[in-house]
C-alpha atoms as a PDB file:
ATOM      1  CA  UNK A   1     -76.884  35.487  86.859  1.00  0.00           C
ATOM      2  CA  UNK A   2     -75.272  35.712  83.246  1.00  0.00           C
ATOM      3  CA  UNK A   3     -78.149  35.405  80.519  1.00  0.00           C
ATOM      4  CA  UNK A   4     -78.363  31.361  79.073  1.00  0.00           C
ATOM      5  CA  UNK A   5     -79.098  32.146  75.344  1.00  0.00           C
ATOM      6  CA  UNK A   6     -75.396  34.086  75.251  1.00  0.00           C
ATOM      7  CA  UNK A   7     -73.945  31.266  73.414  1.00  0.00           C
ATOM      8  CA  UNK A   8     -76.676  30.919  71.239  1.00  0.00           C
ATOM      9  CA  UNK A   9     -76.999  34.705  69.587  1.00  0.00           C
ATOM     10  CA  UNK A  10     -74.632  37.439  69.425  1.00  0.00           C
ATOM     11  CA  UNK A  11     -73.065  37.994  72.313  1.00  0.00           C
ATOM     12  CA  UNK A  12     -75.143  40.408  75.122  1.00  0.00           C
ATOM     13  CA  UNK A  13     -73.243  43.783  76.040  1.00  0.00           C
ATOM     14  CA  UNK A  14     -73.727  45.754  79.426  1.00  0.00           C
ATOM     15  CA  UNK A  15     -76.684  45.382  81.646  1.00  0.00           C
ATOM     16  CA  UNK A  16     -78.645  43.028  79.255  1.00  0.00           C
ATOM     17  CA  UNK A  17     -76.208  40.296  79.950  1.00  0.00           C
ATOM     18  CA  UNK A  18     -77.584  39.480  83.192  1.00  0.00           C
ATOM     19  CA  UNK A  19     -80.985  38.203  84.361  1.00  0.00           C
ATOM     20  CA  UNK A  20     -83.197  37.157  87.334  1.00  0.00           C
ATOM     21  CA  UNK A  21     -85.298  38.603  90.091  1.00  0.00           C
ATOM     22  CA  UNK A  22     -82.793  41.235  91.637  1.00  0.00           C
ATOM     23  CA  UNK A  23     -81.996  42.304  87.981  1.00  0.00           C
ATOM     24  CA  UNK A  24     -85.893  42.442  87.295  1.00  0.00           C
ATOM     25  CA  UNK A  25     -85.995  44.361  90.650  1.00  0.00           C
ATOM     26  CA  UNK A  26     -82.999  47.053  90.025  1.00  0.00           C
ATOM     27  CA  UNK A  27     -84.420  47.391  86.742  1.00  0.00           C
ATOM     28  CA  UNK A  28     -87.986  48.322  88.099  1.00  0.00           C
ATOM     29  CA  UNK A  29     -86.873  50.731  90.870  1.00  0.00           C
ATOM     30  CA  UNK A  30     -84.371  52.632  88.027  1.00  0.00           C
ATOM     31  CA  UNK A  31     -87.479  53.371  86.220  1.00  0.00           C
ATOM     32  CA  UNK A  32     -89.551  54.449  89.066  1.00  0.00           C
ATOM     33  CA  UNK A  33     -86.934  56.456  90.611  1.00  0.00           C
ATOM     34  CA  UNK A  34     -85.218  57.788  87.394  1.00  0.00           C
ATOM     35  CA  UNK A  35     -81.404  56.553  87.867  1.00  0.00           C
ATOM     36  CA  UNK A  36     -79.266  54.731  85.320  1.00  0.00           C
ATOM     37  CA  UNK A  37     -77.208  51.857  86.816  1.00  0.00           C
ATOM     38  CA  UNK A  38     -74.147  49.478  85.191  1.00  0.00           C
ATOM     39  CA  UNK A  39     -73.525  45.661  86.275  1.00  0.00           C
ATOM     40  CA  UNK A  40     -69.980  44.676  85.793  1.00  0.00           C
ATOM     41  CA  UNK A  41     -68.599  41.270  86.624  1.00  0.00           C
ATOM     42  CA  UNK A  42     -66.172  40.884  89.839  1.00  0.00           C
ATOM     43  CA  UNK A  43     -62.617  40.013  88.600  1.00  0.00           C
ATOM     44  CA  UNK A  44     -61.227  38.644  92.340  1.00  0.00           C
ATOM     45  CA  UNK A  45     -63.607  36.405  92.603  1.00  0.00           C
ATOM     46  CA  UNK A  46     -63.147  36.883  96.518  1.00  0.00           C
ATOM     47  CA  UNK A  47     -65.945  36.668  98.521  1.00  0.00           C
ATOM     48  CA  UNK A  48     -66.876  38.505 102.003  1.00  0.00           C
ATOM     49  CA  UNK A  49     -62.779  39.290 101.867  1.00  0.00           C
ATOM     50  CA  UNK A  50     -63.907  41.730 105.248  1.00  0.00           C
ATOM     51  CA  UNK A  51     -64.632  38.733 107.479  1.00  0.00           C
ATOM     52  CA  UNK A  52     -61.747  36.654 106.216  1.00  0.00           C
ATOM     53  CA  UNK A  53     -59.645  37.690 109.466  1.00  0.00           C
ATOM     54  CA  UNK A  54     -61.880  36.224 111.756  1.00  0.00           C
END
């Protein structure tokens, strides 16, 4: 989910733009594990396109 307070400040770059439990949760397990990770918005806006031909 994008961040609320976006319109508010200057606008949020890269991962900090997004917030919520599975970003609290990726976060966590990148810092236990050790592994860097990059959100990026979905352009298409299709979803579950694979089960679309059924």
């Amino acid at each position: 989910m994008l961040r609320t307070d976006m319109l508010k400040s200057k606008p949020l770059e890269g991962n900090a733009r997004y917030e919520g439990f599975c970003i609290d949760l990726l976060s966590e397990m990148a810092r236990i594990v050790g592994f860097e990770y990059g959100m990026s918005d979905v352009l298409d806006v299709i979803i579950d396109d694979v089960h679309s031909n059924e």
